[in-house]
Protein backbone atom coordinates (compact mmCIF):
# COMPACT_ATOMS: atom_id res chain seq x y z
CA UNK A 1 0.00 0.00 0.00
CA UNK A 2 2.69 2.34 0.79
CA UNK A 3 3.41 2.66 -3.22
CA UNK A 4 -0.03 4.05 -4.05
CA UNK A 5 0.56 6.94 -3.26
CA UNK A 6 3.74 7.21 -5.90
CA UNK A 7 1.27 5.89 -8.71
CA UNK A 8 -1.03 8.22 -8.36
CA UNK A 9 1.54 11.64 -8.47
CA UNK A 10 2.56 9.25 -11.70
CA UNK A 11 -0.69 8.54 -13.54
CA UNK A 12 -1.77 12.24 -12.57
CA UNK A 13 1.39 13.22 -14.39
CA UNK A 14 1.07 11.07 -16.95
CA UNK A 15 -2.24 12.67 -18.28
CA UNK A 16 -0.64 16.50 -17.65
CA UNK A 17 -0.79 18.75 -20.61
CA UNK A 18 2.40 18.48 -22.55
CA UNK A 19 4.15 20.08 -25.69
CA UNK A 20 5.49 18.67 -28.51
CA UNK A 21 9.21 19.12 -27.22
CA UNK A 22 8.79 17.45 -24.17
CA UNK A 23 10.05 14.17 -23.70
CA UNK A 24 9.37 14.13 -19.41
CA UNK A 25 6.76 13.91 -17.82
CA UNK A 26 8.55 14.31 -14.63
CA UNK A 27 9.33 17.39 -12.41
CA UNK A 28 13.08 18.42 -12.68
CA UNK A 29 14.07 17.34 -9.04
CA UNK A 30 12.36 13.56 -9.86
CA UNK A 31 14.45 13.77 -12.87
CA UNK A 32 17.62 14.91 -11.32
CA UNK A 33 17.28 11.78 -8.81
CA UNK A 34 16.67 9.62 -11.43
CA UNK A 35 19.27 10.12 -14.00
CA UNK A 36 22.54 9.62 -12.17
CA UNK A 37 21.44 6.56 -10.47
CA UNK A 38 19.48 5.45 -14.12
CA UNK A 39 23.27 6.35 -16.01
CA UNK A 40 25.43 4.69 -13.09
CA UNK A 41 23.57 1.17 -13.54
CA UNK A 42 22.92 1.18 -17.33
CA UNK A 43 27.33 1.79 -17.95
CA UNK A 44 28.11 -0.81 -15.30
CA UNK A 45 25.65 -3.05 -17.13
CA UNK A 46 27.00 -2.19 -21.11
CA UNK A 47 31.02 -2.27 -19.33
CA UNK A 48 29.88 -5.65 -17.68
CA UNK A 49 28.22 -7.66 -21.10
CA UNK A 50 31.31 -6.38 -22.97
CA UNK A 51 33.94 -7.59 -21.20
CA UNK A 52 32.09 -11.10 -20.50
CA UNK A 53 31.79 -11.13 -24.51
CA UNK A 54 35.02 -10.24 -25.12
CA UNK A 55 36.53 -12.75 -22.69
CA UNK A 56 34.48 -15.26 -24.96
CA UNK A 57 34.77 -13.68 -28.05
CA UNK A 58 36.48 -11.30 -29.99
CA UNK A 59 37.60 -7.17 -29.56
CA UNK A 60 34.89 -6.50 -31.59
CA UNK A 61 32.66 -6.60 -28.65
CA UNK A 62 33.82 -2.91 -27.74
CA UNK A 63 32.33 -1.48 -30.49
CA UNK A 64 29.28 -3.64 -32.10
CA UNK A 65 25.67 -3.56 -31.09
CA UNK A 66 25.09 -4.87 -27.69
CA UNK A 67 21.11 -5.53 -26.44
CA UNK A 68 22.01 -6.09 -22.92
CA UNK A 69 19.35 -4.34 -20.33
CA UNK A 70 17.67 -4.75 -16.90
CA UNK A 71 13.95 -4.08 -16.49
CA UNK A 72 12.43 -3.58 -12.82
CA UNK A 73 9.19 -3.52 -12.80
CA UNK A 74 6.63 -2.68 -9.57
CA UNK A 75 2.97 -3.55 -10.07
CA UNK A 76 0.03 -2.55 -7.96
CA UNK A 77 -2.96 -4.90 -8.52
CA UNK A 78 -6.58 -4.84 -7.41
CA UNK A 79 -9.95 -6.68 -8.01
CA UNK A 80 -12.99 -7.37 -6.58
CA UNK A 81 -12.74 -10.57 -4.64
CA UNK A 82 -8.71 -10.39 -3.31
CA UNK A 83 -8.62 -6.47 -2.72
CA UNK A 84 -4.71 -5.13 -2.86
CA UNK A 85 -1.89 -7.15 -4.23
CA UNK A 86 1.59 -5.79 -4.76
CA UNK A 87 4.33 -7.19 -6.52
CA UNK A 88 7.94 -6.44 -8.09
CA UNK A 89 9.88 -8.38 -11.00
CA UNK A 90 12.93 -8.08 -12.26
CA UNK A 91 14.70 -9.37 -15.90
CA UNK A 92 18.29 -9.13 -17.31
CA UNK A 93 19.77 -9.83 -20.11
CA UNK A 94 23.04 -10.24 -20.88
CA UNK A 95 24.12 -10.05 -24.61
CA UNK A 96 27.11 -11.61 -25.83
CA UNK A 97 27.02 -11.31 -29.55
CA UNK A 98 30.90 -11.69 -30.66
CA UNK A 99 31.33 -15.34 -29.51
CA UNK A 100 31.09 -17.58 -31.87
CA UNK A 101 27.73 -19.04 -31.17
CA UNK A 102 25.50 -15.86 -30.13
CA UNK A 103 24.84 -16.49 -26.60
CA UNK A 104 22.42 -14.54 -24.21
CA UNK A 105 22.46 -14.55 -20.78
CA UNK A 106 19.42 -13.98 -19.01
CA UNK A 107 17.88 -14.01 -15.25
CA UNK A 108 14.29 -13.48 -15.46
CA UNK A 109 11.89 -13.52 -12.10
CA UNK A 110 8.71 -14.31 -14.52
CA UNK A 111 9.14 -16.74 -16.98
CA UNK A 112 6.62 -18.02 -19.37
CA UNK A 113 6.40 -21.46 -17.95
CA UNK A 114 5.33 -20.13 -14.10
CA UNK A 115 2.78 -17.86 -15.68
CA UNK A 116 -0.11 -20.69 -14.78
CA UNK A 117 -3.21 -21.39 -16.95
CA UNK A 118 -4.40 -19.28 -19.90
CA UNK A 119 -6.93 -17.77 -18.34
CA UNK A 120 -4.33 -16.81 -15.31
CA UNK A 121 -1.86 -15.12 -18.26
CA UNK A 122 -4.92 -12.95 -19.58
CA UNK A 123 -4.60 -11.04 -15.87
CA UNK A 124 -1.46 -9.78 -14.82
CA UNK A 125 -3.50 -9.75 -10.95
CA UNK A 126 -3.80 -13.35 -11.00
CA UNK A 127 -0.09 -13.88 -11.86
CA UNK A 128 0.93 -12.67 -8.58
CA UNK A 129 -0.03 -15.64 -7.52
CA UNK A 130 2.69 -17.98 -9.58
CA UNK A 131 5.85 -15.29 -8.89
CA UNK A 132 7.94 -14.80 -6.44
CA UNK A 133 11.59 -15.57 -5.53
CA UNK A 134 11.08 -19.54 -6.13
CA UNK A 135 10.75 -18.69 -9.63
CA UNK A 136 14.21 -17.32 -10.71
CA UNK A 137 15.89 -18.79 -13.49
CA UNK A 138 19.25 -18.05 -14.58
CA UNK A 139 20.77 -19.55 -17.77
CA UNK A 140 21.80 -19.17 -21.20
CA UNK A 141 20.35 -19.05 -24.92
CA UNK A 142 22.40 -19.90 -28.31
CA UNK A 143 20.88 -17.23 -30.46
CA UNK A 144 18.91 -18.43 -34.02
CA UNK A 145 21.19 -17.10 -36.85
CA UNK A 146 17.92 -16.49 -39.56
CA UNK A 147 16.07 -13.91 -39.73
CA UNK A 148 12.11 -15.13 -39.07
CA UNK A 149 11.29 -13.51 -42.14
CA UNK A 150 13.27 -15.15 -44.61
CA UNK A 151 13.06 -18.62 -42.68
CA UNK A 152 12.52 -20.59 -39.00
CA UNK A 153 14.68 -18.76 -36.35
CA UNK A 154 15.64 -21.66 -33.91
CA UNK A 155 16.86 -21.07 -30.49
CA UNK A 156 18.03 -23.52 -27.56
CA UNK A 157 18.45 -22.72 -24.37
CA UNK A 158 19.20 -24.38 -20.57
CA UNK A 159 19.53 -23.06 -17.34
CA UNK A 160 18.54 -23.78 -13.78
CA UNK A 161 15.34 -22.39 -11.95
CA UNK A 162 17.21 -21.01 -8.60
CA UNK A 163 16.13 -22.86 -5.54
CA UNK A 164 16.87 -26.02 -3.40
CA UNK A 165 17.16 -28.26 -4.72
CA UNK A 166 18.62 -26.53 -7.87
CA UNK A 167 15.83 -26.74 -10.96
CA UNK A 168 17.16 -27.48 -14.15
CA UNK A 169 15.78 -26.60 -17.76
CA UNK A 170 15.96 -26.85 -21.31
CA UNK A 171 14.08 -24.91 -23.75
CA UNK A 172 14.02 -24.99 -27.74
CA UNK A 173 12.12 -22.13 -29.52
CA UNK A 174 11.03 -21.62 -33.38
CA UNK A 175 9.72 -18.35 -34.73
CA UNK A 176 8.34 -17.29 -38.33
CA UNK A 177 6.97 -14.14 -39.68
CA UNK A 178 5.46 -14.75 -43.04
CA UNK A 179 4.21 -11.35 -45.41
CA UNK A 180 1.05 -12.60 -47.44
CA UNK A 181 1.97 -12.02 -50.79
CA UNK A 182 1.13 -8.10 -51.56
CA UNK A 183 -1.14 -7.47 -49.30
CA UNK A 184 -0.47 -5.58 -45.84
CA UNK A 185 -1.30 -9.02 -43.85
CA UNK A 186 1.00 -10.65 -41.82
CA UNK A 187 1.27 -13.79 -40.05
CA UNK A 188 3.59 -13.91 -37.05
CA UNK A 189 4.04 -17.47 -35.07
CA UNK A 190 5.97 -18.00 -31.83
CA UNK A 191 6.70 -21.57 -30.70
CA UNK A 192 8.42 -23.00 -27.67
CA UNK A 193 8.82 -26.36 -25.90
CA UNK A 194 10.05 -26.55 -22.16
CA UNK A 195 11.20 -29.07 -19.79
CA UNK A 196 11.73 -28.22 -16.40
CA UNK A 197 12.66 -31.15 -13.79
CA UNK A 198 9.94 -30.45 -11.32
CA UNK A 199 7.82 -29.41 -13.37
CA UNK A 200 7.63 -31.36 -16.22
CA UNK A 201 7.12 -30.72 -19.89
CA UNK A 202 5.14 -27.54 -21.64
CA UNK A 203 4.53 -26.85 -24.98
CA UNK A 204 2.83 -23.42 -26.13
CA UNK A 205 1.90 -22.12 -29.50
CA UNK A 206 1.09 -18.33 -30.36
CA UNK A 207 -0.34 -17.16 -34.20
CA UNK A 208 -0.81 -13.82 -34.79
CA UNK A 209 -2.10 -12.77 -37.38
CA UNK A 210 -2.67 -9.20 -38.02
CA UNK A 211 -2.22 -5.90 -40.41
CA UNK A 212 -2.21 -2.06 -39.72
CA UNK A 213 -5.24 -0.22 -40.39
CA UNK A 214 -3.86 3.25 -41.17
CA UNK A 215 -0.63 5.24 -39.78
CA UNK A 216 -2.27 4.86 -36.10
CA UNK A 217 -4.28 1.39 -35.47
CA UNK A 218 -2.93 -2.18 -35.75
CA UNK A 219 -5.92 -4.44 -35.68
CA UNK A 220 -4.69 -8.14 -34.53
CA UNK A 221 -6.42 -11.77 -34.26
CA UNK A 222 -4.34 -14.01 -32.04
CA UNK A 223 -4.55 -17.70 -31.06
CA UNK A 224 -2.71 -19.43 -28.65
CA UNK A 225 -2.49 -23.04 -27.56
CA UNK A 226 -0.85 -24.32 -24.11
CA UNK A 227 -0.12 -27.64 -23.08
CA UNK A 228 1.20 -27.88 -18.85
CA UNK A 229 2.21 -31.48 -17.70
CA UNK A 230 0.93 -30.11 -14.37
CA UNK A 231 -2.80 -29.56 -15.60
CA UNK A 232 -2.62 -32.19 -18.46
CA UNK A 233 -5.21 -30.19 -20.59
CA UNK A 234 -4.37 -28.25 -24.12
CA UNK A 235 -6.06 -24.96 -23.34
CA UNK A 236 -6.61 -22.65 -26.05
CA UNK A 237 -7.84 -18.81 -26.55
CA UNK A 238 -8.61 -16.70 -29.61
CA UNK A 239 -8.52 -12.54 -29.21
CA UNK A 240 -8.98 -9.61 -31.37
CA UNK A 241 -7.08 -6.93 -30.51
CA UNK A 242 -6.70 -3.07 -31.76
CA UNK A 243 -3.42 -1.36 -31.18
CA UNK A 244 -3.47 2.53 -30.92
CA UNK A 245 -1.16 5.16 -31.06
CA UNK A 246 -2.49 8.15 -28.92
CA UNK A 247 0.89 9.97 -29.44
CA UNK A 248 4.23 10.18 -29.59
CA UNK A 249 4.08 8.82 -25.93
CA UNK A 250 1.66 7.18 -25.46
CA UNK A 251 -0.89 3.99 -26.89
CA UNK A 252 -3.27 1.84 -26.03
CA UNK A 253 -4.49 -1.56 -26.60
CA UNK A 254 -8.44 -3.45 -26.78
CA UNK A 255 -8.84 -6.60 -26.55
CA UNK A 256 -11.16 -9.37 -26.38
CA UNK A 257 -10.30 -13.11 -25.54
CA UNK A 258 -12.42 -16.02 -24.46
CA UNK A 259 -10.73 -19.25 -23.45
CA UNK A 260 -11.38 -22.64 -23.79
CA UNK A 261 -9.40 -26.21 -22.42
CA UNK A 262 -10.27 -29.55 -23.82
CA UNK A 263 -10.15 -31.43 -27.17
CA UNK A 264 -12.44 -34.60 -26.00
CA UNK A 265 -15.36 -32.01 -24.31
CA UNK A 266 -14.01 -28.29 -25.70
CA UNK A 267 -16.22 -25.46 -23.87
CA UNK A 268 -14.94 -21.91 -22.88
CA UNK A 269 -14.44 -21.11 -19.07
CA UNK A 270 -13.51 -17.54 -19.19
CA UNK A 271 -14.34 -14.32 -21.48
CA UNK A 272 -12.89 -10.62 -20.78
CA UNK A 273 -12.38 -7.52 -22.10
CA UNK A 274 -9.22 -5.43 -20.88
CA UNK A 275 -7.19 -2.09 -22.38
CA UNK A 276 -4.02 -1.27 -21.85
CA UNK A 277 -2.81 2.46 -21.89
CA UNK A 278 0.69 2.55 -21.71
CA UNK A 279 2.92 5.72 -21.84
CA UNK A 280 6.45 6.87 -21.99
CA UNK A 281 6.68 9.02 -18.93
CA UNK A 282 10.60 9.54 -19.10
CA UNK A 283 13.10 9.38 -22.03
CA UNK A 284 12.40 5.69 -23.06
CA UNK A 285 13.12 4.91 -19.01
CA UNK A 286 10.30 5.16 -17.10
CA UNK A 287 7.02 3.70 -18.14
CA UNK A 288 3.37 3.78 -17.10
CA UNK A 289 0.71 0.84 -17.83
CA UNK A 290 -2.72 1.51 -16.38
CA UNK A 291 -4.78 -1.91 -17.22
CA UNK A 292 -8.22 -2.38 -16.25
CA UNK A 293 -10.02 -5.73 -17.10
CA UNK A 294 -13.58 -7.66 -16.96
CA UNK A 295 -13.98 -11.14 -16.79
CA UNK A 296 -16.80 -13.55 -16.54
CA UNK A 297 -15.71 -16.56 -15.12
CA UNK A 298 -17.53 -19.85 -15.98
CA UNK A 299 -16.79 -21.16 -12.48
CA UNK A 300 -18.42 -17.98 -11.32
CA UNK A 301 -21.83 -18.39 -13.32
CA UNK A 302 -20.28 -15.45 -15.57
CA UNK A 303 -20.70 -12.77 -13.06
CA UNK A 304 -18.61 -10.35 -13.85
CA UNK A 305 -15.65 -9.51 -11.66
CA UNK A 306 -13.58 -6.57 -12.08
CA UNK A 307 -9.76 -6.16 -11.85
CA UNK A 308 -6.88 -2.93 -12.42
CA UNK A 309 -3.30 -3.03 -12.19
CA UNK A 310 -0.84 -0.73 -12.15
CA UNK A 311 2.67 -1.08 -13.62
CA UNK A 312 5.42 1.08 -13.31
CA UNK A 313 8.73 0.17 -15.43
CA UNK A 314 12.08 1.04 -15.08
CA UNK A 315 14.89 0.45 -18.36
CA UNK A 316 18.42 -0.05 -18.21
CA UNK A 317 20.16 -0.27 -21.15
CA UNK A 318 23.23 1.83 -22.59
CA UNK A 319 22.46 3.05 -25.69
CA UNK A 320 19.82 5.04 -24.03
CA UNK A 321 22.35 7.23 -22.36
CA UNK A 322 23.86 7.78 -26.15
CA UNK A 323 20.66 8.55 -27.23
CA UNK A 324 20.32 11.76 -24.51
């Protein structure tokens, strides 16, 4: 509770009057607080993934592209039946692009695999639920070498979930963008298979399939398919989605999704509407989501049963300091 009040000063600044030239939302003492602490962790973090790349790789990791960063991310979540719910997450990324297989380094608090049911993934409230510091992994990924619109990009990866006993992983990934001949349609798929040895095996499937409407709106249809040794049922869900840009800041996002589970006795067992306004409060640093959502649960006799969550977002990464 004691972070409401700070999302509140933010949202209220977040929907302040602002000109063309600004690129803060922020009062000058916030961002003089901000930006030496923001500058000190994003070099130490660029210095850090190019020395552990050049150790493995070549001098050229002084000077070539790196996409290392950190997010932190603090969430404030509320619905009808569990009230109040706080909860932080944290992801890095190392990059180490010179070696001679790309490799990526990553410690993530929220992976894919912990994010529960479909119906659980549509709510970021509900997640709270499956995070917390049991679900760390750290470990690395061999990069795919294609680019997914030309052919598959396939990536491999294996780690350990950090806890006692230590977790282990694997993962293997395929992705493919396809452009439908001339026309403005595309068809974007994301594939991934886990293993995790407490856990067991997942498999998850995600089609998108989509096309921009005009300069501002991006109008989506998206299925996804989940398979969790834990449940042992193939869930499914299909949404339609509209992307808007508000301006240069700021978008939002509609959406509507029902999901299903079952292939012997398929039914739906949740539908819900949500948006998502998200806006660029501070230089490409500091973000703002403000997410409300309805659902009507089957288990609930589809009463409805409102939800909101608040995300703030912090961004480390070094070229943003170049950028400035």
């Amino acid at each position: 509770m004691k972070t409401l009040p700070l999302f509140a000063l933010l949202l209220s600044a977040s929907v302040a009057a602002a000109t063309p030239e600004d690129d803060s939302d922020l009062p000058r003492w916030a961002i003089d607080r901000i930006t030496p602490v923001h500058d000190s962790v994003s070099r130490w973090l660029d210095n850090s993934s190019r020395s552990i790349d050049g150790f493995f790789g070549t001098d050229d990791s002084l000077t070539v592209e790196n996409g290392s960063y950190l997010r932190l991310s603090q969430e404030l979540e509320w619905n009808d039946t569990d009230d109040f719910n706080a909860e932080t997450a944290v992801r890095l990324r190392l990059d180490l692009p010179t070696t001679e297989e790309r490799l990526r380094f990553i410690i993530e608090s929220d992976p894919e695999e912990t994010q529960g049911t479909l119906a659980e993934q549509g709510s970021s409230r509900l997640r709270a639920n499956q995070t917390g510091t049991d679900n760390f992994l750290v470990g690395l990924r061999r990069l795919g070498k294609r680019d997914k619109a030309d052919a598959w990009n396939l990536q491999a990866g294996a780690g350990v979930k950090v806890r006692l006993p230590l977790d282990p992983y694997l993962r293997f990934t395929g992705e493919r963008l396809w452009q439908l001949g001339e026309s403005p349609w595309q068809l974007d798929t994301y594939n991934r298979a886990s293993w995790f040895n407490e856990e067991g095996y997942s498999v998850r499937s995600r089609w998108d399939f989509g096309r921009p409407l005009d300069e501002i709106r991006h109008l989506r249809f998206v299925t996804n398919i989940q398979w969790l040794e834990t449940v042992d049922t193939l869930e499914y869900s299909e949404s339609v989605e509209l992307n808007q840009i508000l301006g240069r800041r700021s978008a939002i996002r509609y959406a509507a999704v029902a999901v299903g589970r079952s292939t012997s006795d398929p039914r739906l067992h949740d539908y819900y509407l949500l948006s998502q306004y998200r806006r660029n409060l501070h230089r490409e640093i500091l973000f703002l989501d403000v997410i409300p959502e309805l659902h009507f649960p089957r288990e609930q006799d589809y009463d409805p049963e409102f939800g909101i969550t608040l995300r703030l977002e912090m961004m480390f990464r070094g070229d943003l300091i170049l950028r400035r």
